[in-house]
N, C-alpha and C. Protein backbone atom coordinates (compact mmCIF):
# COMPACT_ATOMS: atom_id res chain seq x y z
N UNK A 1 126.12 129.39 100.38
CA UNK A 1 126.31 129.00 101.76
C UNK A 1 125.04 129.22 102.58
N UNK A 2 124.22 130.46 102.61
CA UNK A 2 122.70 130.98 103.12
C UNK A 2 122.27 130.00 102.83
N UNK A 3 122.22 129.14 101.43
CA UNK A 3 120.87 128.48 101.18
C UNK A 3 121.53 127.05 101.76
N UNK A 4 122.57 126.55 101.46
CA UNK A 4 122.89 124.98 102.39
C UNK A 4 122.28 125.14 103.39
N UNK A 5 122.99 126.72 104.58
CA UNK A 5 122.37 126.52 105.60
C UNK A 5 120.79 126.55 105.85
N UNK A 6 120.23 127.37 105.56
CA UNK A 6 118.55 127.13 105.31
C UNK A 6 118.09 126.03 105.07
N UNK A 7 118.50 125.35 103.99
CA UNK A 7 118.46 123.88 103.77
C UNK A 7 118.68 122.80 104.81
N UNK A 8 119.86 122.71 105.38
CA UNK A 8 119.63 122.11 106.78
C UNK A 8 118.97 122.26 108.08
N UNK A 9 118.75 123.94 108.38
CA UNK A 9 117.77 124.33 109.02
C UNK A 9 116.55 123.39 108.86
N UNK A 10 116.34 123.96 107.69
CA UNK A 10 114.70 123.21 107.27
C UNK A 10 114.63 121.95 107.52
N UNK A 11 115.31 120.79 107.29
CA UNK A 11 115.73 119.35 107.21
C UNK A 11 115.72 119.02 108.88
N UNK A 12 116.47 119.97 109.74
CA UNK A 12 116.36 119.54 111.02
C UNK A 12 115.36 120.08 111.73
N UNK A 13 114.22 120.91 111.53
CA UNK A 13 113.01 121.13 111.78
C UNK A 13 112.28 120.22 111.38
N UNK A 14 112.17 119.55 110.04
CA UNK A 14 111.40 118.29 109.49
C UNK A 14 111.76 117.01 110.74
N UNK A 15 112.35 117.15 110.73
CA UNK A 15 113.41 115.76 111.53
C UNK A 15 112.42 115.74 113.44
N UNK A 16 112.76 117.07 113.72
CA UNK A 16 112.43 117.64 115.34
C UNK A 16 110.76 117.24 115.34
N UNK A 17 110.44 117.87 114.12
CA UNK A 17 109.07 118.31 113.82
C UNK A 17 108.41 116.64 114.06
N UNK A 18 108.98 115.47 113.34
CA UNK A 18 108.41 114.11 113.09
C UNK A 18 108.63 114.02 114.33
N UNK A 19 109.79 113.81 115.19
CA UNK A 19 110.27 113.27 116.36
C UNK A 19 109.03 113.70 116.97
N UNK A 20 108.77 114.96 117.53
CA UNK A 20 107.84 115.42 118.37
C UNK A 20 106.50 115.20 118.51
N UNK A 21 105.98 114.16 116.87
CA UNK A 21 104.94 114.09 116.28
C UNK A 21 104.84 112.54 117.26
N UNK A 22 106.23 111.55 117.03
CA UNK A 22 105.92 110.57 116.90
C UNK A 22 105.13 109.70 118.18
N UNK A 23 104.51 108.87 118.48
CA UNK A 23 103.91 108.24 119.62
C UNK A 23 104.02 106.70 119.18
N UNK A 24 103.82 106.22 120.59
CA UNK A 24 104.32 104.70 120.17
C UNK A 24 103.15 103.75 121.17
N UNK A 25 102.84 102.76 120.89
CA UNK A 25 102.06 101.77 121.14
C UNK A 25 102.31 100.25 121.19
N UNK A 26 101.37 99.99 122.40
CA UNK A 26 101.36 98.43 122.28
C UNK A 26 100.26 98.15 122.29
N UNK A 27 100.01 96.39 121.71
CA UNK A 27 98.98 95.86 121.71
C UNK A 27 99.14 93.99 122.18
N UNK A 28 97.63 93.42 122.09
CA UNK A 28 97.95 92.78 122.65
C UNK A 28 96.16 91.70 122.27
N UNK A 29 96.13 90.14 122.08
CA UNK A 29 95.17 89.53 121.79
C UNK A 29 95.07 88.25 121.33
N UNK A 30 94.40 87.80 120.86
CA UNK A 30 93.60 86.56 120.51
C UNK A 30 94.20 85.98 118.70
N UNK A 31 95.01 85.44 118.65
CA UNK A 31 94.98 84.96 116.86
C UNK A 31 94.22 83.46 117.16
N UNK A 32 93.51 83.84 115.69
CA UNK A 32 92.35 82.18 115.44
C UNK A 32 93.50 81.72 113.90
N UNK A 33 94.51 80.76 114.44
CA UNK A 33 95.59 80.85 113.05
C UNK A 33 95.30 79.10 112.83
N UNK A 34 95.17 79.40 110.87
CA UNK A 34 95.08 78.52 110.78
C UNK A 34 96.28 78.50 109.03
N UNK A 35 96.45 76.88 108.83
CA UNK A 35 97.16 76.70 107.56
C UNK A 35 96.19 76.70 106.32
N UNK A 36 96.81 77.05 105.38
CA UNK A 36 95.99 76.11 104.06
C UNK A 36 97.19 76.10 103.45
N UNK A 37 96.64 74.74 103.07
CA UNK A 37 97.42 74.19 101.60
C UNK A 37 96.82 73.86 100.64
N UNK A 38 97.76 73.99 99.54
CA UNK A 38 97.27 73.68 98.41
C UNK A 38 98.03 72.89 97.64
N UNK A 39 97.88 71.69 96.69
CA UNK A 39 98.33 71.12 95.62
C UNK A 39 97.68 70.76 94.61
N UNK A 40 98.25 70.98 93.71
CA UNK A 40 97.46 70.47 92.00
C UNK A 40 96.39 71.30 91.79
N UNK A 41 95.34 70.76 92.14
CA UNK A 41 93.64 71.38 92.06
C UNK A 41 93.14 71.23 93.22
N UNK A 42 93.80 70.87 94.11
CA UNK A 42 93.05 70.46 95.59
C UNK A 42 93.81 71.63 96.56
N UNK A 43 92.89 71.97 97.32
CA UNK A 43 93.71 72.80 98.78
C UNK A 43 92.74 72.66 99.71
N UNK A 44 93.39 72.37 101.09
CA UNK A 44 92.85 72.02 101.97
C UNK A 44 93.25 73.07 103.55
N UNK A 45 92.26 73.21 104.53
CA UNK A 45 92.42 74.47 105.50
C UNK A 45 92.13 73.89 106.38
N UNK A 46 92.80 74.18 107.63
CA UNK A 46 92.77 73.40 108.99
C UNK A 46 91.99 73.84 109.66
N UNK A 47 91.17 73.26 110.47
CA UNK A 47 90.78 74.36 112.11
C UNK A 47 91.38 75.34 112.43
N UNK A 48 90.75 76.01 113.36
CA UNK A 48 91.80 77.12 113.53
C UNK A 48 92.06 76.50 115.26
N UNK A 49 93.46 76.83 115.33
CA UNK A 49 94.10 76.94 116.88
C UNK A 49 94.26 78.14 117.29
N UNK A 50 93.81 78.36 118.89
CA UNK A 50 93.69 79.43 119.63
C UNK A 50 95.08 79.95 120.07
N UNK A 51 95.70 81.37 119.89
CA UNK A 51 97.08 81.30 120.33
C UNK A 51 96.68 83.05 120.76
N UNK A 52 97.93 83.62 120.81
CA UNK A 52 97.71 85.04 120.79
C UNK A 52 99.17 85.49 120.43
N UNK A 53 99.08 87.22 120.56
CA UNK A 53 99.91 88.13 120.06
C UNK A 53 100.05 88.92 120.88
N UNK A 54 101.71 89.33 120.70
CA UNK A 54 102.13 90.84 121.53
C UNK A 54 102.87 91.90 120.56
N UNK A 55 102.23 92.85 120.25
CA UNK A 55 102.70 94.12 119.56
C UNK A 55 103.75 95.02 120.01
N UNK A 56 104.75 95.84 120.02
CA UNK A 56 105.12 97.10 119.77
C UNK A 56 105.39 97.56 118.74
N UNK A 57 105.24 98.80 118.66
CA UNK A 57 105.25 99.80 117.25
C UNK A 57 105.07 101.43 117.75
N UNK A 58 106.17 102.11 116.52
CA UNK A 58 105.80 103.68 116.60
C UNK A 58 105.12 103.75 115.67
N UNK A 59 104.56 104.90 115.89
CA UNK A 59 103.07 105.42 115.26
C UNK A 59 104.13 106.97 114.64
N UNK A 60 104.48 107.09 113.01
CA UNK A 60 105.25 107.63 112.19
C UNK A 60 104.35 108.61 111.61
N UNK A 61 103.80 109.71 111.65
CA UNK A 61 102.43 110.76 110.64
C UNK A 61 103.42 110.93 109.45
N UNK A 62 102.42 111.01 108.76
CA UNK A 62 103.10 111.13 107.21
C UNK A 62 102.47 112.30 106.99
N UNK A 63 100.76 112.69 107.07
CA UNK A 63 100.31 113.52 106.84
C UNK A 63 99.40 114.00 107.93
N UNK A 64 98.59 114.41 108.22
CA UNK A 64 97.07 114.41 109.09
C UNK A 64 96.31 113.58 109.45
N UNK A 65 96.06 112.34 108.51
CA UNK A 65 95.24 111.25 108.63
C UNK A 65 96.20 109.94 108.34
N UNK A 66 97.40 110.21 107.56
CA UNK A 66 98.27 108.71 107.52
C UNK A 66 99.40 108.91 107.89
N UNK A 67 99.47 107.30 108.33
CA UNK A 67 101.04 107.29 109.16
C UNK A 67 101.14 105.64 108.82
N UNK A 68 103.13 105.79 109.27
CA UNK A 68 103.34 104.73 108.88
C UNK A 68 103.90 103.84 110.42
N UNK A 69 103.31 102.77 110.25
CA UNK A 69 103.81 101.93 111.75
C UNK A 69 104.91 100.78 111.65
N UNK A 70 105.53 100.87 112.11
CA UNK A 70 107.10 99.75 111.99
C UNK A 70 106.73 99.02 113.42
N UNK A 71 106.62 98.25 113.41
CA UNK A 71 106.91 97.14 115.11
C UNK A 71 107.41 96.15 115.00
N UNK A 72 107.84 95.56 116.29
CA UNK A 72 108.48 94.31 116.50
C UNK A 72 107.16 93.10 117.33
N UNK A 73 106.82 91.89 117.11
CA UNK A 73 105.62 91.63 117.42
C UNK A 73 106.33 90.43 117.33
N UNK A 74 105.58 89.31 118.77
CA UNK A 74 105.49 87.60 118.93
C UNK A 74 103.87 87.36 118.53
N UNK A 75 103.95 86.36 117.65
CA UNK A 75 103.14 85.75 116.93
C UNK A 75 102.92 84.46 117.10
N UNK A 76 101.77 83.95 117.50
CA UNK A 76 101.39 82.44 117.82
C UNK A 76 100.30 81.88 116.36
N UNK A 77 101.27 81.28 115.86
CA UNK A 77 99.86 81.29 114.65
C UNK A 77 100.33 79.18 114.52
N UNK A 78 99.76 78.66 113.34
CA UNK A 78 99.62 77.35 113.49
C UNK A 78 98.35 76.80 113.00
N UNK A 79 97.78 75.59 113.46
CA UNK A 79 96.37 75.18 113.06
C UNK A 79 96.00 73.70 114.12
N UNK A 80 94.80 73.17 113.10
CA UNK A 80 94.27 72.24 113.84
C UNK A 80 93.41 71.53 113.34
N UNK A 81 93.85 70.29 113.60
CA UNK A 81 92.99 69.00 112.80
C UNK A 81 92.26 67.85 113.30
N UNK A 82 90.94 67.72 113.39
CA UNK A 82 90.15 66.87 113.85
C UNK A 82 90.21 65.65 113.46
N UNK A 83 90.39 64.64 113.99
CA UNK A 83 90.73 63.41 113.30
C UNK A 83 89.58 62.04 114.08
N UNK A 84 89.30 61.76 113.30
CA UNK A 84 88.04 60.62 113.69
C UNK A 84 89.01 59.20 114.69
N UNK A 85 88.64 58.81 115.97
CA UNK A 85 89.14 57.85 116.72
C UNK A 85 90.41 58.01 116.94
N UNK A 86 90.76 59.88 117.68
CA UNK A 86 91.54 60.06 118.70
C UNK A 86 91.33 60.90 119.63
N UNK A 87 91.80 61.12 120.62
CA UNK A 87 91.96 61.82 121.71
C UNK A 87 91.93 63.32 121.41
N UNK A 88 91.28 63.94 120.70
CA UNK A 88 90.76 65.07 120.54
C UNK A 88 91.39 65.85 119.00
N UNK A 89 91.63 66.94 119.03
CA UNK A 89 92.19 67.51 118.61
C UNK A 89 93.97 67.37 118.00
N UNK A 90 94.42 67.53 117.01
CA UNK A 90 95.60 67.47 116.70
C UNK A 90 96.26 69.04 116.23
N UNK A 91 97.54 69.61 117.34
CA UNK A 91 97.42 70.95 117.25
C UNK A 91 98.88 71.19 117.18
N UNK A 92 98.97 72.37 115.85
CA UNK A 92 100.47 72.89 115.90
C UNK A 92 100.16 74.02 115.81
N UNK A 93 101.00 74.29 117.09
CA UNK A 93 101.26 75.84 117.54
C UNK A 93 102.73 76.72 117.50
N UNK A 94 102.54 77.62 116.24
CA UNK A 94 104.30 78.21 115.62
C UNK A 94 104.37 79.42 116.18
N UNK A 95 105.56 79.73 116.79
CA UNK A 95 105.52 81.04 117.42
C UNK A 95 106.49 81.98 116.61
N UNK A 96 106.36 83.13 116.34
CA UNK A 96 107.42 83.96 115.15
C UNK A 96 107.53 85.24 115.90
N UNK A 97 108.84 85.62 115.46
CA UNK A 97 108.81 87.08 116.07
C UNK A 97 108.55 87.37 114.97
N UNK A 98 108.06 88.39 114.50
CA UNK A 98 107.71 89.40 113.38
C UNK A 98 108.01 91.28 113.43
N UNK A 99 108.62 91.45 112.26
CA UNK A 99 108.65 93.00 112.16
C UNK A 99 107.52 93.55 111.13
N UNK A 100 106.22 94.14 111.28
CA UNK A 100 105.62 94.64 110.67
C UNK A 100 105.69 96.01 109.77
N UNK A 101 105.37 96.49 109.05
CA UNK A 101 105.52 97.95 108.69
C UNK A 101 104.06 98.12 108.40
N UNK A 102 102.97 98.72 108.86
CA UNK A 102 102.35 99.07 108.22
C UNK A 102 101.30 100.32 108.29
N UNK A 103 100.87 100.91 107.00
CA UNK A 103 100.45 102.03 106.79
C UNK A 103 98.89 102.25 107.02
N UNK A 104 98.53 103.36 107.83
CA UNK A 104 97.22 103.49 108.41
C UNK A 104 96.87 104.70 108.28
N UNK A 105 95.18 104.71 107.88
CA UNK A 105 94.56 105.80 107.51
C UNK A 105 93.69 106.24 108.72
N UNK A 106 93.72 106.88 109.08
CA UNK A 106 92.56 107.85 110.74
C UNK A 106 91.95 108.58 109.85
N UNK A 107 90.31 107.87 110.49
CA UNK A 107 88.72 108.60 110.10
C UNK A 107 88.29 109.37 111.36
N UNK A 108 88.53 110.62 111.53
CA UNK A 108 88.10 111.42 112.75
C UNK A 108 86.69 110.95 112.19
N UNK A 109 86.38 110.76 113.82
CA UNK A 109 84.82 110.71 114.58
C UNK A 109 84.67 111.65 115.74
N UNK A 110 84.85 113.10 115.53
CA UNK A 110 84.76 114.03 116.29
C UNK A 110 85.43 113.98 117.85
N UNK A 111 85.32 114.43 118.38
CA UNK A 111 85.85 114.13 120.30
C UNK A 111 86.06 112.74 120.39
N UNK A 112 85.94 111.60 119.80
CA UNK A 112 85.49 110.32 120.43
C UNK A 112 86.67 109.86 120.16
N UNK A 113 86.97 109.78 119.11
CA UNK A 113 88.62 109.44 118.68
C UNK A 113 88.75 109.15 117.21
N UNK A 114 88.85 107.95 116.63
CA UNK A 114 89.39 107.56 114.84
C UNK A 114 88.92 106.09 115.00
N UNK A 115 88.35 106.17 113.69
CA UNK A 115 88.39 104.96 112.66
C UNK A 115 89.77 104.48 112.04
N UNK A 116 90.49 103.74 112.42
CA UNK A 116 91.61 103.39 111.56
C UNK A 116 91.38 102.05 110.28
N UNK A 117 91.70 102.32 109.41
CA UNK A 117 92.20 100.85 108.41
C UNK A 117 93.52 101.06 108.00
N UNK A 118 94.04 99.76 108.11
CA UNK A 118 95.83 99.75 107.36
C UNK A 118 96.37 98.48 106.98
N UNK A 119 97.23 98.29 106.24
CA UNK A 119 97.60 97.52 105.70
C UNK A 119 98.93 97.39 105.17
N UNK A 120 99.78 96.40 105.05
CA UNK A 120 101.30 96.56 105.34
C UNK A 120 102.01 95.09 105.09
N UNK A 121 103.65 95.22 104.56
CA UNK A 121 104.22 93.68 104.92
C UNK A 121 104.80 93.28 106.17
N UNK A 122 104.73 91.88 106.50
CA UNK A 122 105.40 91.85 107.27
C UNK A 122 106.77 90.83 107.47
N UNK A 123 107.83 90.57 107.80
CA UNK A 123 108.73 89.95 107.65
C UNK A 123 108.73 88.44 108.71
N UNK A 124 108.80 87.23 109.37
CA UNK A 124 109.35 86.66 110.52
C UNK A 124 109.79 85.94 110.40
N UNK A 125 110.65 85.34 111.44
CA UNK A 125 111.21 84.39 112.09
C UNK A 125 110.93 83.31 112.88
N UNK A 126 110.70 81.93 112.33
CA UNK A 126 110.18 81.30 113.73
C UNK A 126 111.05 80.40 114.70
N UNK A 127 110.76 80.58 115.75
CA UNK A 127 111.13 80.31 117.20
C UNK A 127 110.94 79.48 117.79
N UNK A 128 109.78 78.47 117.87
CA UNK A 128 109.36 77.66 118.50
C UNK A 128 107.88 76.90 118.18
N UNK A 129 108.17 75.80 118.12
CA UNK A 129 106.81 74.88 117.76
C UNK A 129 106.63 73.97 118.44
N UNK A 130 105.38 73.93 118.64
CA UNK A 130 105.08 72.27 119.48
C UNK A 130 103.56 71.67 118.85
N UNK A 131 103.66 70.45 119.10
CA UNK A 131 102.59 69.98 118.56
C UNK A 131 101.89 69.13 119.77
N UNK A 132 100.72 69.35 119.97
CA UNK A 132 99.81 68.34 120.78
C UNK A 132 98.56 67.98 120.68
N UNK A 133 98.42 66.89 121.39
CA UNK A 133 97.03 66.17 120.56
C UNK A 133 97.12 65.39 122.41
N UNK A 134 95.57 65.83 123.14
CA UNK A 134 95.15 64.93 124.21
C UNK A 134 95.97 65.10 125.24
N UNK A 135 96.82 64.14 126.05
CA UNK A 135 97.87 64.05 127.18
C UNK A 135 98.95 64.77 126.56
N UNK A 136 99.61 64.47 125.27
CA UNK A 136 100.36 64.26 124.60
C UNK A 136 101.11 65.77 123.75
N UNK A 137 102.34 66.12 124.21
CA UNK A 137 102.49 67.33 123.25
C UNK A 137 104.16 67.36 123.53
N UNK A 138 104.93 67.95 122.40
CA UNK A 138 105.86 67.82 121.76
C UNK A 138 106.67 69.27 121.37
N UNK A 139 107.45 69.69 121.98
CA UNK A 139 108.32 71.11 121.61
C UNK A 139 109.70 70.78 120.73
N UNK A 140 109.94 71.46 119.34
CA UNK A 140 110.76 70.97 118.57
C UNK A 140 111.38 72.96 118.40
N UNK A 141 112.57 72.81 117.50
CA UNK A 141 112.79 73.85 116.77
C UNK A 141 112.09 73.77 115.77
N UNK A 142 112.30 74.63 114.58
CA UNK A 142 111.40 75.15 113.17
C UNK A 142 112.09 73.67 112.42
N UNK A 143 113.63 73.90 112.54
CA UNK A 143 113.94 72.81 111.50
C UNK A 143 113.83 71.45 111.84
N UNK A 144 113.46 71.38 113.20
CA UNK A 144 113.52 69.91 113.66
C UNK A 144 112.11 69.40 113.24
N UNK A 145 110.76 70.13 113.30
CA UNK A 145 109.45 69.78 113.18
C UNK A 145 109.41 69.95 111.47
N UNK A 146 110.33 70.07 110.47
CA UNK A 146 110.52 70.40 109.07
C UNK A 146 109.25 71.62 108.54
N UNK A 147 109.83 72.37 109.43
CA UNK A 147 109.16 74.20 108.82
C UNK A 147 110.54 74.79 108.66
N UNK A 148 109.89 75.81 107.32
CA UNK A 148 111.09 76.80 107.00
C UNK A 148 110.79 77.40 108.30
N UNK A 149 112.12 78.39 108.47
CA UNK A 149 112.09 79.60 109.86
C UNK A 149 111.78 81.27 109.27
N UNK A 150 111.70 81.05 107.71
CA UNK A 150 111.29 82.05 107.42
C UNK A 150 110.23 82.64 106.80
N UNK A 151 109.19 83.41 107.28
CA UNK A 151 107.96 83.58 106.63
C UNK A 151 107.78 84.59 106.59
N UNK A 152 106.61 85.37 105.31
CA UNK A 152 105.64 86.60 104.91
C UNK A 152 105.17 87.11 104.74
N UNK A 153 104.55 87.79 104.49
CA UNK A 153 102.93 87.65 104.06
C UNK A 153 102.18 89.27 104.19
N UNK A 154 101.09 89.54 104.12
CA UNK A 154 100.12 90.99 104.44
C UNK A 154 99.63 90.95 105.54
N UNK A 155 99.67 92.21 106.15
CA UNK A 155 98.78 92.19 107.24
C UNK A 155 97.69 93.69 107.00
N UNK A 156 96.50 93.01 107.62
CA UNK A 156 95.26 94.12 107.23
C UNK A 156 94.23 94.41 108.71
N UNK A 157 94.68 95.64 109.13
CA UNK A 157 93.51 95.74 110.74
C UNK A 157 92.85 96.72 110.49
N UNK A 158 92.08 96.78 111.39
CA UNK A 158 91.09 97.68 111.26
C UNK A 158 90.92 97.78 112.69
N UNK A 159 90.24 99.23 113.17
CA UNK A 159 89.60 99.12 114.82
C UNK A 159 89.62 100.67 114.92
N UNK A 160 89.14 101.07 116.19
CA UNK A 160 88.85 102.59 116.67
C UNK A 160 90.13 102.73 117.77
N UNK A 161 90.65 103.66 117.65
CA UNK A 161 91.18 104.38 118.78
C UNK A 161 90.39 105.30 119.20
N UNK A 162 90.45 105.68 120.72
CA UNK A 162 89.66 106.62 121.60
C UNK A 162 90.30 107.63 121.53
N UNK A 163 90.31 108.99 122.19
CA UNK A 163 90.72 110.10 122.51
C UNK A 163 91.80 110.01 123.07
N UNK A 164 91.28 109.17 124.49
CA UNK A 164 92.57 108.91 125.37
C UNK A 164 93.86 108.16 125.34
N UNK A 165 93.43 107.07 123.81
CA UNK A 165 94.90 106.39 123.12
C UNK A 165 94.32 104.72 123.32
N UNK A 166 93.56 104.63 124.23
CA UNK A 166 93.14 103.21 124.08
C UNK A 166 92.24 102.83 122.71
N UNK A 167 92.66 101.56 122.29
CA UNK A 167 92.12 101.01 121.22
C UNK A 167 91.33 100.11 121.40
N UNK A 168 90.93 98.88 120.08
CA UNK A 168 90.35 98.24 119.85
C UNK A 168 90.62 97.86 118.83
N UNK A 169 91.13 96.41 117.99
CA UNK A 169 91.52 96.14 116.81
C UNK A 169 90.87 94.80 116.54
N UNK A 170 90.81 94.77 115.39
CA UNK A 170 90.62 93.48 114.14
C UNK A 170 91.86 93.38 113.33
N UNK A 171 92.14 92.27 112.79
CA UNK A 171 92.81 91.48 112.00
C UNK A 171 93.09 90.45 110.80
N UNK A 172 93.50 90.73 110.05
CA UNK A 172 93.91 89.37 108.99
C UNK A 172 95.33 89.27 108.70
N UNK A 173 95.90 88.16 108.48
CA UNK A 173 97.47 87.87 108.44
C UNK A 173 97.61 86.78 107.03
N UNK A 174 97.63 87.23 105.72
CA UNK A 174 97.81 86.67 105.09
C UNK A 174 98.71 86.44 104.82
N UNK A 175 99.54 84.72 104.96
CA UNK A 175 101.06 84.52 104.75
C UNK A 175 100.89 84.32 103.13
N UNK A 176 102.23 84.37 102.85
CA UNK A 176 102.81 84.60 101.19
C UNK A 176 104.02 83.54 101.18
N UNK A 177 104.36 82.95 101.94
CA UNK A 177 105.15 82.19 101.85
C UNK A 177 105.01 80.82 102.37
N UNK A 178 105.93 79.89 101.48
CA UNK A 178 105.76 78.30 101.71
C UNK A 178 106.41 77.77 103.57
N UNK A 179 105.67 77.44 104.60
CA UNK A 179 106.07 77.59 105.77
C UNK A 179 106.43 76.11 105.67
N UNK A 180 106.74 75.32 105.13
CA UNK A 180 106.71 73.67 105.16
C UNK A 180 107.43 73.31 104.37
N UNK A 181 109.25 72.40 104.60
CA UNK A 181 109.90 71.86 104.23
C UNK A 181 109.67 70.62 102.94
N UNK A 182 110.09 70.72 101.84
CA UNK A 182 110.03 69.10 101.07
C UNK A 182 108.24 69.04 101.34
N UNK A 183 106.94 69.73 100.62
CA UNK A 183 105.98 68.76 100.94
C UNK A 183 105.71 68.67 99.07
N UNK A 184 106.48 68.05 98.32
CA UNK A 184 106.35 67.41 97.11
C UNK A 184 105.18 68.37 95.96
N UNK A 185 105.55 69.41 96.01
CA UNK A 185 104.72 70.31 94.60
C UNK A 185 103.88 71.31 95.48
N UNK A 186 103.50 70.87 96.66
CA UNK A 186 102.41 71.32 97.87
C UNK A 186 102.95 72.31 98.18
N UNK A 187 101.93 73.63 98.86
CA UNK A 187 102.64 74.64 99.97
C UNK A 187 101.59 75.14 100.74
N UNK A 188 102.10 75.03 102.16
CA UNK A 188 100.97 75.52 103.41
C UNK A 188 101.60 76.96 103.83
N UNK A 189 100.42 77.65 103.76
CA UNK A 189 101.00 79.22 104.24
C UNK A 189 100.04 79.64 105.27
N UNK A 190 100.68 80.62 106.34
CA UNK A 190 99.66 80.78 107.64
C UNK A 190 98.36 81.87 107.12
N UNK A 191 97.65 81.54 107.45
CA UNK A 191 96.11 82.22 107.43
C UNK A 191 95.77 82.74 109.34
N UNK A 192 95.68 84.37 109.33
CA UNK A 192 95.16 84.37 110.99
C UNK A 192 94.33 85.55 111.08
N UNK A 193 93.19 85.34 111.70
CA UNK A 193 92.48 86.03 112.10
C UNK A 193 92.90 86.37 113.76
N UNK A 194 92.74 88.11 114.03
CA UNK A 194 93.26 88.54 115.50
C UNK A 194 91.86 89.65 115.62
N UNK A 195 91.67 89.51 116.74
CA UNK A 195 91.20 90.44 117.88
C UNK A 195 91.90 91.19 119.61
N UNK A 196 91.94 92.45 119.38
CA UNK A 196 93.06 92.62 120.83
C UNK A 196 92.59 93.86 120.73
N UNK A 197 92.72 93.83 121.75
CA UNK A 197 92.93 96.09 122.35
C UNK A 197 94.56 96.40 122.91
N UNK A 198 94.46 97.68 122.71
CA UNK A 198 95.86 98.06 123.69
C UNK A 198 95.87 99.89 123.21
N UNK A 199 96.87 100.58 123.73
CA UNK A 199 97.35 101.65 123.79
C UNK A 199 98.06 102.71 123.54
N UNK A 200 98.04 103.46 123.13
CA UNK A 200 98.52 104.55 122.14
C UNK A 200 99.50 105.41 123.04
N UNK A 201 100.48 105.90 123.55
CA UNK A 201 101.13 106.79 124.50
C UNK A 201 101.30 108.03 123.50
């Protein structure tokens, strides 16, 4: 009976101990998202279209230097195709909510703050697409514009946090999954490069 109870003791000190640890953050920036596809022996990569991102996430310590981050995040990713004798640009812009998980290593740099790198999956959903080219632009659902609504992929950042909790981040979003309905043997998956700052509480 001593040792159950000790045992739960201990378990709800672990528990208090994380809680008290934990801090939570947002962020916020720039995605340069683009598609590639590939079929047979050929694959082909779009321009990139300008969109951006909104983060939340708790910040989980595992140890001293790693922790694990879970968030909920809107995602503007998509692409863009130059086409000879039209009105500019041809642009699809996919918006996803996304749940991230991912795991990050802190490089103390003395008083100043951390080096972070991390890397992680992430799960989404998409929400909304439109396509425009010139005057001209077009808002559909996922299944109406023939995109799956469900996508995957890695995500990999890097950036400094300060002392005071403000950041600075980099990005890559490698999708893992086919985002495009029926395209005959073919599959386009999102590719995104991000830049953003935001805040640590």
């Amino acid at each position: 009976m001593k040792r159950t109870l000790l045992a739960l003791a201990a378990t709800l000190y672990l528990v208090a101990s994380a809680k008290a640890q934990t801090s939570y953050g947002l962020k916020a920036g720039l995605n340069f998202a683009k598609v590639k596809t590939t079929g047979g022996n050929t694959s082909f990569t779009t321009d990139a279209a300008t969109s951006f991102y909104v983060t939340g996430y708790a910040d989980l310590p595992v140890s001293s230097n790693l922790s694990v981050q879970p968030g909920i995040s809107l995602q503007g990713k998509g692409g863009a195709i130059s086409e000879a004798y039209t009105d500019g640009k041809a642009k699809d812009n996919l918006m996803y909510i996304e749940v991230p998980v991912n795991f990050v290593y802190s490089i103390p740099t003395g008083n100043t703050g951390n080096i972070f790198l991390g890397a992680g999956p992430y799960a989404g959903f998409g929400v909304h697409a439109k396509t425009s080219q010139g005057n001209y632009s077009e808002s559909s659902s996922f299944s109406d514009a023939g995109l799956k609504s469900f996508a995957a992929g890695l995500n990999f950042l890097t950036g400094f946090k300060f002392a005071n909790g403000f950041l600075i981040n980099g990005g890559y979003d490698l999708g893992l999954t086919n985002i495009v309905e029926d395209l005959q043997g073919a599959s386009a998956k999102n590719r995104v490069f991000s830049v953003g700052v935001g805040f640590q509480f």
